[in-house]
C-alpha atoms as a PDB file:
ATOM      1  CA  UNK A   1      95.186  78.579 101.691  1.00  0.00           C
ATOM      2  CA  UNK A   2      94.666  75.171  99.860  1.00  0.00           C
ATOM      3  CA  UNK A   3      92.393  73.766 102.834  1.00  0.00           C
ATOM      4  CA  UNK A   4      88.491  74.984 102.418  1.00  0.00           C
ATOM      5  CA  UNK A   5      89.015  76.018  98.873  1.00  0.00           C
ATOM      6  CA  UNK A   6      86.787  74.657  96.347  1.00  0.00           C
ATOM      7  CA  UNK A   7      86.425  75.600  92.687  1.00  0.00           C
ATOM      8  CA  UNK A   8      82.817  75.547  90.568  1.00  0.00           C
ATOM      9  CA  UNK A   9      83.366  75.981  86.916  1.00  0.00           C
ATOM     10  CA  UNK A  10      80.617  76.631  84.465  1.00  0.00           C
ATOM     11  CA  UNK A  11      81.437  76.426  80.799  1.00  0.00           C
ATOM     12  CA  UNK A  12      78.805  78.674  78.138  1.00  0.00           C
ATOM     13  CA  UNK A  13      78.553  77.939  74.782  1.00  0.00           C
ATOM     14  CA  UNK A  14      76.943  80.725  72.821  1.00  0.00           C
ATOM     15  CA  UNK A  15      74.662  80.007  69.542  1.00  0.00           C
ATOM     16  CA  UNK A  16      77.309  80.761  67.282  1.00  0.00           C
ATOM     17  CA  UNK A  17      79.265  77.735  69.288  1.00  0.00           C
ATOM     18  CA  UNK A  18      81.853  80.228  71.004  1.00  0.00           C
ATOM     19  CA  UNK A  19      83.015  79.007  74.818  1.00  0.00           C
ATOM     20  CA  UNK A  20      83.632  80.915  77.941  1.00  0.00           C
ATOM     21  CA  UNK A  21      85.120  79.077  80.922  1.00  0.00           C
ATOM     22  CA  UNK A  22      83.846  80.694  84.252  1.00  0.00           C
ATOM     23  CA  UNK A  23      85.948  79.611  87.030  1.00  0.00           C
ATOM     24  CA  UNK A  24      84.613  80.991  90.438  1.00  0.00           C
ATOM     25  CA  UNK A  25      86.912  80.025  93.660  1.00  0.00           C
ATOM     26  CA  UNK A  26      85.707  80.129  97.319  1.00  0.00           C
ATOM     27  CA  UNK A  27      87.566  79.531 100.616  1.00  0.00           C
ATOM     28  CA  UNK A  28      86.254  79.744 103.651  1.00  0.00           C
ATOM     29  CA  UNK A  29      87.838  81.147 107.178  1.00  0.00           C
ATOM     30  CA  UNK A  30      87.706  79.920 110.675  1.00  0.00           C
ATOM     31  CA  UNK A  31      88.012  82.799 113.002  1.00  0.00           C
ATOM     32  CA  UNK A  32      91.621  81.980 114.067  1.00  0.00           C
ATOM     33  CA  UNK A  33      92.672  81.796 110.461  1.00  0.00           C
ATOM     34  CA  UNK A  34      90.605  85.027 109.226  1.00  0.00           C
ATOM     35  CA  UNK A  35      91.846  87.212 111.928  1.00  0.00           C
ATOM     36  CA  UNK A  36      95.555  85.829 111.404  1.00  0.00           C
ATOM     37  CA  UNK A  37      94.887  87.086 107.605  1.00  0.00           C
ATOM     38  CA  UNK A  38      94.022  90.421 108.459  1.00  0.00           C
ATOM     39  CA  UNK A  39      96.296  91.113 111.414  1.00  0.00           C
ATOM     40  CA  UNK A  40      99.060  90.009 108.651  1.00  0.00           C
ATOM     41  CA  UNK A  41      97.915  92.757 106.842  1.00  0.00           C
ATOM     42  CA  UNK A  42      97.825  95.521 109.162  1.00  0.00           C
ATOM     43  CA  UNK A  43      94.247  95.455 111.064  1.00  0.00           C
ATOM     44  CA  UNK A  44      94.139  95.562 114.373  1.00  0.00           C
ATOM     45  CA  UNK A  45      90.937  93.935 116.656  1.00  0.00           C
ATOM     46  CA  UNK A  46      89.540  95.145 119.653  1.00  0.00           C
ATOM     47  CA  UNK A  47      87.098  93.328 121.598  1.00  0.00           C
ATOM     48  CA  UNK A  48      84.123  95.411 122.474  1.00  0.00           C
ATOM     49  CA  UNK A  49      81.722  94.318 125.111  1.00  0.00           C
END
C-alpha cells in the first residue's frame, strides 16, 4: 500500500509552548485494487444492472 499514500502533518503549539504532532495519512484506491482489498477480507460483489 506504499503507492497513492501521502502524509500531511500539522504541528500545534499551544500558548503555554506545548506541541502536538498531527499526522493524517491518505491512500487512495483504483477499483481493481479496492475491490481486491475487500474481497481479501471476506466481501463478496455482485453486479447489479
Amino acid at each position: 500500500m506504499e503507492n497513492n499514500t501521502w502524509l500531511n502533518q500539522y504541528t500545534v503549539i499551544d500558548e503555554n509552548g506545548a506541541m502536538k504532532i498531527y499526522r493524517i495519512w491518505f491512500h487512495d484506491y483504483s477499483l481493481p485494487s479496492i475491490t481486491k482489498v475487500l474481497e481479501d477480507h471476506g466481501f463478496e460483489f455482485y453486479k447489479m444492472v
